[in-house]
PDB file of N, CA and C in Angstrom:
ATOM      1  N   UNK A   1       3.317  11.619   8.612  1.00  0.00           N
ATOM      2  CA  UNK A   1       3.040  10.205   8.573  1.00  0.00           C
ATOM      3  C   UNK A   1       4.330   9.432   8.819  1.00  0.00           C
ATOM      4  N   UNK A   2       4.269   8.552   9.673  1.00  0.00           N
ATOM      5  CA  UNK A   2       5.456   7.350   9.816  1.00  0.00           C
ATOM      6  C   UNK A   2       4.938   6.316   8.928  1.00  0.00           C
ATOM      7  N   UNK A   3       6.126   5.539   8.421  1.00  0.00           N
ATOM      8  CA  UNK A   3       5.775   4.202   8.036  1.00  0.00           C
ATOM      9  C   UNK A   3       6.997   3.072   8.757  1.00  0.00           C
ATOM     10  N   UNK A   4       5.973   2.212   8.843  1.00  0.00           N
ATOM     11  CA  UNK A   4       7.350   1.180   9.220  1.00  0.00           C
ATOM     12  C   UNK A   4       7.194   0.104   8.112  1.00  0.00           C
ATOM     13  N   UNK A   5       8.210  -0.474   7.924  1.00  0.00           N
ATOM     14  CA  UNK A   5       8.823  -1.491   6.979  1.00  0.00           C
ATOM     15  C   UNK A   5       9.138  -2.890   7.493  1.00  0.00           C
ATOM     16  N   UNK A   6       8.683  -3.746   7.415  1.00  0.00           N
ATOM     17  CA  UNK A   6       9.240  -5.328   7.729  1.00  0.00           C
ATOM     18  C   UNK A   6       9.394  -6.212   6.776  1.00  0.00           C
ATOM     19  N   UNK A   7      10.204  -6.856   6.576  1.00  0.00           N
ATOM     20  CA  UNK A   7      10.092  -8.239   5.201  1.00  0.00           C
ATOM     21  C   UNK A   7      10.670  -9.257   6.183  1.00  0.00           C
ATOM     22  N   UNK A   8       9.553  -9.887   5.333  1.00  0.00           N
ATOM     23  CA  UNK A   8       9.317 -11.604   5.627  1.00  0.00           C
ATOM     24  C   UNK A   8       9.523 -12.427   4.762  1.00  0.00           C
ATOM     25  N   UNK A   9      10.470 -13.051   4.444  1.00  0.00           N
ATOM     26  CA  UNK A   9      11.089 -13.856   3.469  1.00  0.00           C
ATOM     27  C   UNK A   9      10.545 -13.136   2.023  1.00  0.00           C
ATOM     28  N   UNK A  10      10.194 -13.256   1.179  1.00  0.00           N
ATOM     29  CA  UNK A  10      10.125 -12.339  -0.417  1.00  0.00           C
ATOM     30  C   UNK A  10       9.167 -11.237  -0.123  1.00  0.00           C
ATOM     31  N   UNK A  11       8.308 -11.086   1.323  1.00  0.00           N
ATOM     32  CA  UNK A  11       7.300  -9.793   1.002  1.00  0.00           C
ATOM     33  C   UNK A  11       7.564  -9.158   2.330  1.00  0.00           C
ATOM     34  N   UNK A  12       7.728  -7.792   1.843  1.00  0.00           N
ATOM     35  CA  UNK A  12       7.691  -6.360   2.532  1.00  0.00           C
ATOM     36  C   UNK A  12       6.941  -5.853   2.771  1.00  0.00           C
ATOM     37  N   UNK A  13       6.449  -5.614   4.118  1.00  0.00           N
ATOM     38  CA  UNK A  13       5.149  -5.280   5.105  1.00  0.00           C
ATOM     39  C   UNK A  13       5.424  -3.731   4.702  1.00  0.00           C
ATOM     40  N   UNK A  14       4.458  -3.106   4.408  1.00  0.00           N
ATOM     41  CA  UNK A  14       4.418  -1.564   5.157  1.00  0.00           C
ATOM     42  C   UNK A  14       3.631  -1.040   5.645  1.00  0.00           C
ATOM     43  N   UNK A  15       3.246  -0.127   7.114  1.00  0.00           N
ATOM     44  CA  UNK A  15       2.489  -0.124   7.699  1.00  0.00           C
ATOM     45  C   UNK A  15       2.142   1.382   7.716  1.00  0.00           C
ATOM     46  N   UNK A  16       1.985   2.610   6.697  1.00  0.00           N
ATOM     47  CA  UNK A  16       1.609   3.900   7.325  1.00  0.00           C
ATOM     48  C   UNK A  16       0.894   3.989   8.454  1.00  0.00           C
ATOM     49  N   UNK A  17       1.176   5.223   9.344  1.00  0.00           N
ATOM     50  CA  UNK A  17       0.617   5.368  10.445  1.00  0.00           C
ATOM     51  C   UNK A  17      -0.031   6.960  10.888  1.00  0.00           C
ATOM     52  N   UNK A  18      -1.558   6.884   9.790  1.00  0.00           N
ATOM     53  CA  UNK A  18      -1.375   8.608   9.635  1.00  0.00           C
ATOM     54  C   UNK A  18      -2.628   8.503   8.274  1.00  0.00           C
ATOM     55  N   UNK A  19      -3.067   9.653   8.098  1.00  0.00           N
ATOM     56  CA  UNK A  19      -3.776   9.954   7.135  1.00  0.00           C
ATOM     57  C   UNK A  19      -3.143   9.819   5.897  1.00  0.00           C
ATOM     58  N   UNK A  20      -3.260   9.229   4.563  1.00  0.00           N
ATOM     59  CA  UNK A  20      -2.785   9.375   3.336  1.00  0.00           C
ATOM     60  C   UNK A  20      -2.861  10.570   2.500  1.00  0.00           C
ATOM     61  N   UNK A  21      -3.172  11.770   2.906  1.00  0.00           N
ATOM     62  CA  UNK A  21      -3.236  12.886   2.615  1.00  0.00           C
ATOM     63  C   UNK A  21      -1.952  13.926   1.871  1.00  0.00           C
ATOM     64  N   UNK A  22      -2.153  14.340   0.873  1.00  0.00           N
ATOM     65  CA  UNK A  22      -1.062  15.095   0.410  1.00  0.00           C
ATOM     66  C   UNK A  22       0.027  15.137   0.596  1.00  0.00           C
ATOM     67  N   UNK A  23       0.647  15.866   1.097  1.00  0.00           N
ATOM     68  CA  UNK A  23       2.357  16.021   1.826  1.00  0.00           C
ATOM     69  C   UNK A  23       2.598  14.757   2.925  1.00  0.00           C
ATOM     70  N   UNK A  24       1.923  14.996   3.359  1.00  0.00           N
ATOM     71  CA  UNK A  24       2.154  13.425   4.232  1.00  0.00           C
ATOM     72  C   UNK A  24       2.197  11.927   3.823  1.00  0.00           C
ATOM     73  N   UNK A  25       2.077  12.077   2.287  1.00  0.00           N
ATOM     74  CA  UNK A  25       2.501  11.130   1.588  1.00  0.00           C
ATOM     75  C   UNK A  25       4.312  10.704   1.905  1.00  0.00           C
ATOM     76  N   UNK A  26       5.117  11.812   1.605  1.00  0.00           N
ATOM     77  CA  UNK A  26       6.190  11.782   1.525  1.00  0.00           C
ATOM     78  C   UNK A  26       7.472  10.525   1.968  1.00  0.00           C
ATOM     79  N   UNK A  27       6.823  10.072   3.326  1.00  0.00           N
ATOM     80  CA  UNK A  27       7.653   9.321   4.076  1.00  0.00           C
ATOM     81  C   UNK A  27       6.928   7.724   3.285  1.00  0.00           C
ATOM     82  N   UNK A  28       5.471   7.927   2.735  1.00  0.00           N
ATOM     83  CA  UNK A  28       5.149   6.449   2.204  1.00  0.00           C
ATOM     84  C   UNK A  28       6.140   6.572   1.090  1.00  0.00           C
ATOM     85  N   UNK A  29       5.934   7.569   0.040  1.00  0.00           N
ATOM     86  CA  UNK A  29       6.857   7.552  -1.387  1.00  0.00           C
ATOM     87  C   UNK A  29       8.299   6.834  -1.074  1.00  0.00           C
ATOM     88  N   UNK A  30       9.031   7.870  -0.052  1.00  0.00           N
ATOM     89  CA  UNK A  30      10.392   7.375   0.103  1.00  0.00           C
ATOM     90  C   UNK A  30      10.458   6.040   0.606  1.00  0.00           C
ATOM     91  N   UNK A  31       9.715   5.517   1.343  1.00  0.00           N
ATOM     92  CA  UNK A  31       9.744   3.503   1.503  1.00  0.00           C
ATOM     93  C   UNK A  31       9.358   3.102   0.269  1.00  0.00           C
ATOM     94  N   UNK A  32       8.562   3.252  -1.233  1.00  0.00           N
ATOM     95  CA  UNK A  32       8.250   2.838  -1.905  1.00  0.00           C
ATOM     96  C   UNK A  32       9.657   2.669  -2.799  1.00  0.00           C
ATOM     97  N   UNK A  33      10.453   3.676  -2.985  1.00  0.00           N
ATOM     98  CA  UNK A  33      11.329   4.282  -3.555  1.00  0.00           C
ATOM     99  C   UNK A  33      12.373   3.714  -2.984  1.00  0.00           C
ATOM    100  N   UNK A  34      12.841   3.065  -1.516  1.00  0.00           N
ATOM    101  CA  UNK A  34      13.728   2.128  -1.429  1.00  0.00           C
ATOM    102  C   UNK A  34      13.092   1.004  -1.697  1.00  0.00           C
ATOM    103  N   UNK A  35      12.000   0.463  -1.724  1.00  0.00           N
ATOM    104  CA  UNK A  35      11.660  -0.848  -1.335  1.00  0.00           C
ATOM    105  C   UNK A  35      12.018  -1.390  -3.045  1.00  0.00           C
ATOM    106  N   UNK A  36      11.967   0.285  -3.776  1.00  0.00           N
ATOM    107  CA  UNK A  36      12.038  -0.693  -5.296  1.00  0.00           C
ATOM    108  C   UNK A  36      13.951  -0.814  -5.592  1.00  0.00           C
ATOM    109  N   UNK A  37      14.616  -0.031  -4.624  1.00  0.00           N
ATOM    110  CA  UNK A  37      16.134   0.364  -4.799  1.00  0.00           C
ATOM    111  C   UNK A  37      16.401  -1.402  -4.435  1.00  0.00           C
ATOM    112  N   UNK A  38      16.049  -1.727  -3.126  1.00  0.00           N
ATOM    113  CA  UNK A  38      16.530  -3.042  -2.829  1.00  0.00           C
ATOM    114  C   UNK A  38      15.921  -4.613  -3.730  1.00  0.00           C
ATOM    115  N   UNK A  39      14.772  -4.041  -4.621  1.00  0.00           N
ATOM    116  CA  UNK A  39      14.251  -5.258  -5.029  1.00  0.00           C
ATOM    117  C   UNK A  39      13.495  -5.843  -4.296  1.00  0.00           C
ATOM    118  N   UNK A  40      12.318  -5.181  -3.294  1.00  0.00           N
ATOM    119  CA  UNK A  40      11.613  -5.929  -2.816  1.00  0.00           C
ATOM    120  C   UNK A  40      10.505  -5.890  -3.711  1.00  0.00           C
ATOM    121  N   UNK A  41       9.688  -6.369  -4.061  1.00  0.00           N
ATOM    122  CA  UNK A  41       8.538  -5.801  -5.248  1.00  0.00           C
ATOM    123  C   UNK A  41       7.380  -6.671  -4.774  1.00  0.00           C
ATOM    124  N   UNK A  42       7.463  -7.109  -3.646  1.00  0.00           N
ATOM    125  CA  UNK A  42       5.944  -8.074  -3.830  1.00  0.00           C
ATOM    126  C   UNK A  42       6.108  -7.424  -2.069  1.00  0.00           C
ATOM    127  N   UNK A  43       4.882  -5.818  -1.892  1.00  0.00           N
ATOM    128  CA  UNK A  43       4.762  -5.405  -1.167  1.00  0.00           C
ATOM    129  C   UNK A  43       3.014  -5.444  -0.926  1.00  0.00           C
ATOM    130  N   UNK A  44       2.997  -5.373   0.552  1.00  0.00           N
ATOM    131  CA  UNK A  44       1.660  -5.276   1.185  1.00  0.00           C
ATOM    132  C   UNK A  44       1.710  -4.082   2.048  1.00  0.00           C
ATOM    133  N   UNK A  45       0.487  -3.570   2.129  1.00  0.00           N
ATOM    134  CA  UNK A  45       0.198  -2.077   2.536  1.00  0.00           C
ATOM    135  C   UNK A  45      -0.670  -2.147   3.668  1.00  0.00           C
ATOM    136  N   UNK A  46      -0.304  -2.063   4.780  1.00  0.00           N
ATOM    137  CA  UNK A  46      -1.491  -2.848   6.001  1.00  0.00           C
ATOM    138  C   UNK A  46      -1.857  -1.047   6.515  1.00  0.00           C
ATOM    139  N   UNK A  47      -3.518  -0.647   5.940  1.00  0.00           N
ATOM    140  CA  UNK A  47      -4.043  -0.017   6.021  1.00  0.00           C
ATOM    141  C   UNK A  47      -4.591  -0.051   7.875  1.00  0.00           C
ATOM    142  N   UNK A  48      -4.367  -0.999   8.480  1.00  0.00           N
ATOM    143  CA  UNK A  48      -4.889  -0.783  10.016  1.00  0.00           C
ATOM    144  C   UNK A  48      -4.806   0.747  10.583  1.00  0.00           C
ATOM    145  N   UNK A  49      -3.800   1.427  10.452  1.00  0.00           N
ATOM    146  CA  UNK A  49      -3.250   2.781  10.855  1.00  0.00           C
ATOM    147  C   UNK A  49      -3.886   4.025  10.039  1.00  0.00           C
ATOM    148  N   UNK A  50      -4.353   3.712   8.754  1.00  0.00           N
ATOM    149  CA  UNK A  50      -4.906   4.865   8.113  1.00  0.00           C
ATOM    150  C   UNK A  50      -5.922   4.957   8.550  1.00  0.00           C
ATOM    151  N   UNK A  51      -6.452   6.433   8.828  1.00  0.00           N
ATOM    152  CA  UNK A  51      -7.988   6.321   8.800  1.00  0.00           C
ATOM    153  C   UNK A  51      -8.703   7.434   7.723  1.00  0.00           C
ATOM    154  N   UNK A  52      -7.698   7.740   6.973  1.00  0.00           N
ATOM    155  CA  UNK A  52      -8.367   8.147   5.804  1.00  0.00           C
ATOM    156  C   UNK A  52      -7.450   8.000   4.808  1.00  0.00           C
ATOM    157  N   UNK A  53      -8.276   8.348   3.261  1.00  0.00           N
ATOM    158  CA  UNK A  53      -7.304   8.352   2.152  1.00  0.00           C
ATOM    159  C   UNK A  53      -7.937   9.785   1.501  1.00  0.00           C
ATOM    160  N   UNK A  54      -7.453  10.710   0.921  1.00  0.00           N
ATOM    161  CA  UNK A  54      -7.902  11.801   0.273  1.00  0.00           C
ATOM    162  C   UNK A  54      -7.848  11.328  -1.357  1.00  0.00           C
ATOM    163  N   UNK A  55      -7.922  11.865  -2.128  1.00  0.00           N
ATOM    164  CA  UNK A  55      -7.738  12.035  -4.040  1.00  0.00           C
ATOM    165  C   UNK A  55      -6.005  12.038  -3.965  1.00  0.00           C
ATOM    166  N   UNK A  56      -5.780  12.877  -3.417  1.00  0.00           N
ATOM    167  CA  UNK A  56      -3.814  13.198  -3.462  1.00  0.00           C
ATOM    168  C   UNK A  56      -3.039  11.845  -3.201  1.00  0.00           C
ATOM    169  N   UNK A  57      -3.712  11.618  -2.215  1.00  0.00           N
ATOM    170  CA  UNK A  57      -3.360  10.064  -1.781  1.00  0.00           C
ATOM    171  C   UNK A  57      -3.556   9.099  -2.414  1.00  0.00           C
ATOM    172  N   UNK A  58      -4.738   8.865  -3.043  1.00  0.00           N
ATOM    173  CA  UNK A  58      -5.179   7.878  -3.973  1.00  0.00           C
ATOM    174  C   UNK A  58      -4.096   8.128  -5.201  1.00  0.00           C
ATOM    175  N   UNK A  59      -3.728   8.911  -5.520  1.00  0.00           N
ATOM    176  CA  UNK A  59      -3.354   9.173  -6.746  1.00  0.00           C
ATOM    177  C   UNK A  59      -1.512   8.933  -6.681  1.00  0.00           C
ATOM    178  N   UNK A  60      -0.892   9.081  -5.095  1.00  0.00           N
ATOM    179  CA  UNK A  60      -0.023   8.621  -4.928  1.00  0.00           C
ATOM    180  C   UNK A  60       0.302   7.121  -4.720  1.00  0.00           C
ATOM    181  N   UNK A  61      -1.136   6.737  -4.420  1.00  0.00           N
ATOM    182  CA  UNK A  61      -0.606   5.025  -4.009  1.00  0.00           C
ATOM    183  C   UNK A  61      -0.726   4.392  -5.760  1.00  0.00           C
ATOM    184  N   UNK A  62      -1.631   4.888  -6.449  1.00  0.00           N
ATOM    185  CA  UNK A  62      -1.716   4.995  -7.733  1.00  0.00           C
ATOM    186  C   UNK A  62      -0.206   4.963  -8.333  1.00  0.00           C
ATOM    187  N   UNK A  63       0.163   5.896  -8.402  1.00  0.00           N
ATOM    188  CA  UNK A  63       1.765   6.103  -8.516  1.00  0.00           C
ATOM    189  C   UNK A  63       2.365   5.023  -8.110  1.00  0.00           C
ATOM    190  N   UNK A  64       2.942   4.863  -6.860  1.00  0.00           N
ATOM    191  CA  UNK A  64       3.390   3.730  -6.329  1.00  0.00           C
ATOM    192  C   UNK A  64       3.090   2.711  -7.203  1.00  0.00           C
ATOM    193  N   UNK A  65       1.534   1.589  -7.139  1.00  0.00           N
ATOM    194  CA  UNK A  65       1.249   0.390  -7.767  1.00  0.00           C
ATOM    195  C   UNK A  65       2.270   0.564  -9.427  1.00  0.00           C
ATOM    196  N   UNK A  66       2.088   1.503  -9.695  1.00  0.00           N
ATOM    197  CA  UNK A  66       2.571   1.652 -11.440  1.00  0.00           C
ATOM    198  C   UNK A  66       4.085   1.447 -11.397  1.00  0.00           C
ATOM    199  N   UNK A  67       4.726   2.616 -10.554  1.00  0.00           N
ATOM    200  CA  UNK A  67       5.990   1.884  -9.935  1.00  0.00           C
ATOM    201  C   UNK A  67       6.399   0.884  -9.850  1.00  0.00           C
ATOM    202  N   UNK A  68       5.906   0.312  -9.009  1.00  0.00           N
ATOM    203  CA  UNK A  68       6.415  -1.250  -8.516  1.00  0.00           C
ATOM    204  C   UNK A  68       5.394  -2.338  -9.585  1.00  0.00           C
ATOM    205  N   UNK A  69       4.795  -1.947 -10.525  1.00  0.00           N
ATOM    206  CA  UNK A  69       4.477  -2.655 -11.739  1.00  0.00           C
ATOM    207  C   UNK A  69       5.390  -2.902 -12.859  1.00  0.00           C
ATOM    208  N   UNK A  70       5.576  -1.367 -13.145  1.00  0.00           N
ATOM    209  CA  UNK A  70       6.706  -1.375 -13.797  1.00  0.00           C
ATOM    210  C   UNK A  70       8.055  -2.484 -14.021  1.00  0.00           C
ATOM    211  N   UNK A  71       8.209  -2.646 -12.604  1.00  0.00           N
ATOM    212  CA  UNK A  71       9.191  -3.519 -12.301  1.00  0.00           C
ATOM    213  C   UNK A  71       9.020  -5.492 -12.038  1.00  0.00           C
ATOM    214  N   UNK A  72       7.391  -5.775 -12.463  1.00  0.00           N
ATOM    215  CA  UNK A  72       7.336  -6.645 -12.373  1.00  0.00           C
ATOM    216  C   UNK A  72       7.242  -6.993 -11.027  1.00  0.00           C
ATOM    217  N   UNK A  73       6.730  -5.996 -10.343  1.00  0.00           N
ATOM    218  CA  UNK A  73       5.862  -6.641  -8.503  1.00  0.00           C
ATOM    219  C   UNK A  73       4.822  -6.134  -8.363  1.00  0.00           C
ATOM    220  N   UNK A  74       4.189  -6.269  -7.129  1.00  0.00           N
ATOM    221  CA  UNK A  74       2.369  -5.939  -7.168  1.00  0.00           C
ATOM    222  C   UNK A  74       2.257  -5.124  -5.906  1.00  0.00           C
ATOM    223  N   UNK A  75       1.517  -4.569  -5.362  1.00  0.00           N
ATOM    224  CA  UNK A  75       0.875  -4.294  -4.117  1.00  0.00           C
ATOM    225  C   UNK A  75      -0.860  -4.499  -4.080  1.00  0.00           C
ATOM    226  N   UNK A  76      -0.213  -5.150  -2.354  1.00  0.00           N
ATOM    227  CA  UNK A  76      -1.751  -5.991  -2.032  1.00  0.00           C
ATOM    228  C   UNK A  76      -2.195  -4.594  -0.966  1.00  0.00           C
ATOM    229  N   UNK A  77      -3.282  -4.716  -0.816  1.00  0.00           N
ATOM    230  CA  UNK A  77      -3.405  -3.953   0.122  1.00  0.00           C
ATOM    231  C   UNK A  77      -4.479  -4.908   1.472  1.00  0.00           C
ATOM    232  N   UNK A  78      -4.205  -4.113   2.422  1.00  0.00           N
ATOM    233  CA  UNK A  78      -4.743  -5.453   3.902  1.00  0.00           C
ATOM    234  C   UNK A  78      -5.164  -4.268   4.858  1.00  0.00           C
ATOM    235  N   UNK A  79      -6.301  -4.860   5.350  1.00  0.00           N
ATOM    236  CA  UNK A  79      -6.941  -4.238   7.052  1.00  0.00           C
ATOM    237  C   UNK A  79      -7.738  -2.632   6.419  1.00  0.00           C
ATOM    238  N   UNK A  80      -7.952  -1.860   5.020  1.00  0.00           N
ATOM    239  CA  UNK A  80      -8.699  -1.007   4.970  1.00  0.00           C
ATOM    240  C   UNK A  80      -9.994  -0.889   6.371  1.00  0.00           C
ATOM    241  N   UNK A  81      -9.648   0.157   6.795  1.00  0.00           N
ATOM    242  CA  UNK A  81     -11.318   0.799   8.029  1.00  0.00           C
ATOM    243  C   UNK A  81     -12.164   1.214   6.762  1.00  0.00           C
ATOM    244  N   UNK A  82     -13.425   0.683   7.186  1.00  0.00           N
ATOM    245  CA  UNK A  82     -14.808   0.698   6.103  1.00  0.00           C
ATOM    246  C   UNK A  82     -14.549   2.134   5.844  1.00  0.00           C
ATOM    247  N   UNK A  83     -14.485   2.828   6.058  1.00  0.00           N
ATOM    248  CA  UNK A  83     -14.280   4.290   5.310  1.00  0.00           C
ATOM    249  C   UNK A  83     -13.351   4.579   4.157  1.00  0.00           C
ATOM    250  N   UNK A  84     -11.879   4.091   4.236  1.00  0.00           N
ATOM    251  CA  UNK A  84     -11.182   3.520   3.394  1.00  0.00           C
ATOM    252  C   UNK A  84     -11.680   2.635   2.261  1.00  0.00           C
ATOM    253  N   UNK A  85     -12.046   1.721   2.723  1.00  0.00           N
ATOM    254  CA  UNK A  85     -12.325   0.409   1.993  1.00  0.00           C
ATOM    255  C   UNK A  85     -13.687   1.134   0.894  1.00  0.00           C
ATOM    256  N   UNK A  86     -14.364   1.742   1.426  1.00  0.00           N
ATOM    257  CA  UNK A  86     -15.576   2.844   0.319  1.00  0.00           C
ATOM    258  C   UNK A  86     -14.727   3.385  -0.453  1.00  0.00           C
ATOM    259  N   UNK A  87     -13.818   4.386   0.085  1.00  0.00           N
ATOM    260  CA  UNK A  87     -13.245   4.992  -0.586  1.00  0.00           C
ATOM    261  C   UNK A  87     -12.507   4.073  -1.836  1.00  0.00           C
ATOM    262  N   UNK A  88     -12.110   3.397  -1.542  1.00  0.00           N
ATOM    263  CA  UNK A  88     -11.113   2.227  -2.565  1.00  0.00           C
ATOM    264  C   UNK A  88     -12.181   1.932  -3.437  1.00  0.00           C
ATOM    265  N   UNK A  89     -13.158   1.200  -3.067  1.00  0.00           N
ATOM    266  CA  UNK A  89     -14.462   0.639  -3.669  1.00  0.00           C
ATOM    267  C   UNK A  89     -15.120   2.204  -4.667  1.00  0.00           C
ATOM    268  N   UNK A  90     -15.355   3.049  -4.312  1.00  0.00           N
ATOM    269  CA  UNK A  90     -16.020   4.234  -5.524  1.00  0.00           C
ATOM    270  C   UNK A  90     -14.896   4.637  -6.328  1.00  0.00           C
ATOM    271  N   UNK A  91     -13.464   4.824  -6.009  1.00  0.00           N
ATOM    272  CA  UNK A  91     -12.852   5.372  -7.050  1.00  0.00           C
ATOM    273  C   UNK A  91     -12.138   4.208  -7.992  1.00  0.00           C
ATOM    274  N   UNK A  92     -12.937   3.066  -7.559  1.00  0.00           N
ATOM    275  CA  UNK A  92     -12.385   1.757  -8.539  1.00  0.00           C
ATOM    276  C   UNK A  92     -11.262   1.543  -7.914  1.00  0.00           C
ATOM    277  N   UNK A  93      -9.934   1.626  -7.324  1.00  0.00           N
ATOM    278  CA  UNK A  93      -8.973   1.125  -7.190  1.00  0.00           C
ATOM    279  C   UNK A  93      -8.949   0.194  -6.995  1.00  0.00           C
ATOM    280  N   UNK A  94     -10.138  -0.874  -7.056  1.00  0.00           N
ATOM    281  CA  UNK A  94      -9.826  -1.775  -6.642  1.00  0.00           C
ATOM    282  C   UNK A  94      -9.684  -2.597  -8.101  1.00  0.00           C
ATOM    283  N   UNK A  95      -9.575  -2.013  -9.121  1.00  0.00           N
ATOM    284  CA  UNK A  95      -8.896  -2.629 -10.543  1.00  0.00           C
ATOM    285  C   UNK A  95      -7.890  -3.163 -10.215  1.00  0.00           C
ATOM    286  N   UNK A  96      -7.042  -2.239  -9.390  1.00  0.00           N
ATOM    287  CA  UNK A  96      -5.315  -2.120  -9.572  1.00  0.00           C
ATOM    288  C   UNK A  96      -5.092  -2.853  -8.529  1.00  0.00           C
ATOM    289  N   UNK A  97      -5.885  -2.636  -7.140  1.00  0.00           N
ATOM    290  CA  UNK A  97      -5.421  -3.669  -6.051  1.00  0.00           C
ATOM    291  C   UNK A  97      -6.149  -4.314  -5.115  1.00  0.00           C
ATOM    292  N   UNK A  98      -5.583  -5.718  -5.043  1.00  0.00           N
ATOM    293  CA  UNK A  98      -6.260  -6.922  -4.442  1.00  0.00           C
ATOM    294  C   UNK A  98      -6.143  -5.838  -2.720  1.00  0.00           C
ATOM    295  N   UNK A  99      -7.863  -6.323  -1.818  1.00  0.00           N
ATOM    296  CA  UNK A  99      -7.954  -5.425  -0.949  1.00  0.00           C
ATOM    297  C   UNK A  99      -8.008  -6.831   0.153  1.00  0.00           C
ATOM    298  N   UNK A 100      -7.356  -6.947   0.826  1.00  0.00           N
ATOM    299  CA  UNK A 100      -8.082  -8.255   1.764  1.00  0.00           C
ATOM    300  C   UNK A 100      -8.206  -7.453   2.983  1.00  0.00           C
ATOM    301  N   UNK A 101      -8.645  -8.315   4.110  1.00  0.00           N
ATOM    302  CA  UNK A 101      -8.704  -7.991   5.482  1.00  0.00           C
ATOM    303  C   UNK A 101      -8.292  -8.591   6.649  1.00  0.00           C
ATOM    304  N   UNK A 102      -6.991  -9.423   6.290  1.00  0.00           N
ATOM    305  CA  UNK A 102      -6.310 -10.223   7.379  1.00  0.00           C
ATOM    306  C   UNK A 102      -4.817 -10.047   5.763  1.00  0.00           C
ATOM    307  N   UNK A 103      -3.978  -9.582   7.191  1.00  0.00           N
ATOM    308  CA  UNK A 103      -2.718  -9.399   6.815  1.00  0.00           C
ATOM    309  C   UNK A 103      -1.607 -10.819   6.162  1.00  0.00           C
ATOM    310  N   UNK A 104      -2.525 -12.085   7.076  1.00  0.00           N
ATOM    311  CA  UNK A 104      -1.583 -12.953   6.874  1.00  0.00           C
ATOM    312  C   UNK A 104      -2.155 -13.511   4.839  1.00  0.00           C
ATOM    313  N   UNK A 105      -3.603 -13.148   4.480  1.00  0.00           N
ATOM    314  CA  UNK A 105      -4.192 -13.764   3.333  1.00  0.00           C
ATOM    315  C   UNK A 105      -3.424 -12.894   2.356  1.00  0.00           C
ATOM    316  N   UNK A 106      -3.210 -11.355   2.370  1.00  0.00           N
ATOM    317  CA  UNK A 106      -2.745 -10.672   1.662  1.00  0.00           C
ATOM    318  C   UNK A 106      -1.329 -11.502   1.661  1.00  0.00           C
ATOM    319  N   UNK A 107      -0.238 -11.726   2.288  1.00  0.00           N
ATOM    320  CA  UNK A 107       0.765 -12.153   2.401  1.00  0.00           C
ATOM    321  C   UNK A 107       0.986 -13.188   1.261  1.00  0.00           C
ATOM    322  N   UNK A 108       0.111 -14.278   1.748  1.00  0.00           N
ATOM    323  CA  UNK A 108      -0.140 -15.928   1.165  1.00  0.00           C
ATOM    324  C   UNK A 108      -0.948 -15.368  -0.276  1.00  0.00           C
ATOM    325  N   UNK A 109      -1.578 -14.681  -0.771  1.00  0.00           N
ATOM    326  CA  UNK A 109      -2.251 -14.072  -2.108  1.00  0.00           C
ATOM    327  C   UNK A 109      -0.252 -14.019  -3.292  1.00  0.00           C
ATOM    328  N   UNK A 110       0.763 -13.578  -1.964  1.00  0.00           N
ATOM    329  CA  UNK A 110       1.975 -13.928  -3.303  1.00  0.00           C
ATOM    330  C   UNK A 110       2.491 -15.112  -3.630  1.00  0.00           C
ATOM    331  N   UNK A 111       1.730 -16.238  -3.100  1.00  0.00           N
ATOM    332  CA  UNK A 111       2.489 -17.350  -2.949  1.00  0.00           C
ATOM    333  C   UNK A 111       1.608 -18.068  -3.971  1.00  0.00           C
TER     334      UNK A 111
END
C-alpha cells in the first residue's frame, strides 16, 4: 500500500492507495506515526483508493483513531466505496468516525 500525505493549513489529507488489509497496513501506521511526531492531529482519511477494508485493518485504523485521540485530534474519514462504507456501517465504526463523502465537508467538519 502507498499513502500520500498533504496538509492544508491545520488538516492532513491522507490518501491510502491499496487494500487495508493486514501487512499492508504498514506504510498507513508509519504516516499515522509521523503525522502524530509533527503534531498534525486533525487528520482525514480519503478512502477513494481503498477498495476494501478486512478485520486487521479495521482494527488498525481503530488503533490509529485511539492514537491520535489520545493526543487530543480526531480522524474523519471521506469518499468510503459502498462496500467499505457497509463494512464501516456493520462493525459500528462509525461510533469512532465521522464518515462523509466529499473530501472538502470532511475537511470543513474541523472547522
Amino acid at each position: 500500500m502507498n499513502v500520500k500525505r498533504n496538509k492544508v493549513g491545520v488538516i492532513t489529507f491522507l490518501t491510502p492507495e491499496g487494500a487495508m488489509i493486514g501487512e499492508e497496513m504498514l506504510p498507513f501506521e508509519a504516516e499515522i506515526s509521523e503525522c502524530l511526531e509533527r503534531d498534525e492531529l486533525r487528520l482525514v482519511i480519503d478512502f477513494d483508493h481503498v477498495p476494501y477494508i478486512d478485520s486487521e485493518g479495521l482494527e488498525r485504523l481503530l488503533d490509529a483513531f485511539n492514537r491520535v485521540r489520545e493526543r487530543n485530534g480526531n480522524i474523519k474519514i471521506s469518499n468510503p466505496n459502498p462496500l467499505c462504507n457497509e463494512i464501516l456501517e456493520i462493525t459500528r465504526m462509525t461510533r469512532y468516525f465521522d464518515i462523509f463523502f466529499d473530501l472538502e465537508k470532511a475537511a470543513r467538519s474541523f472547522l
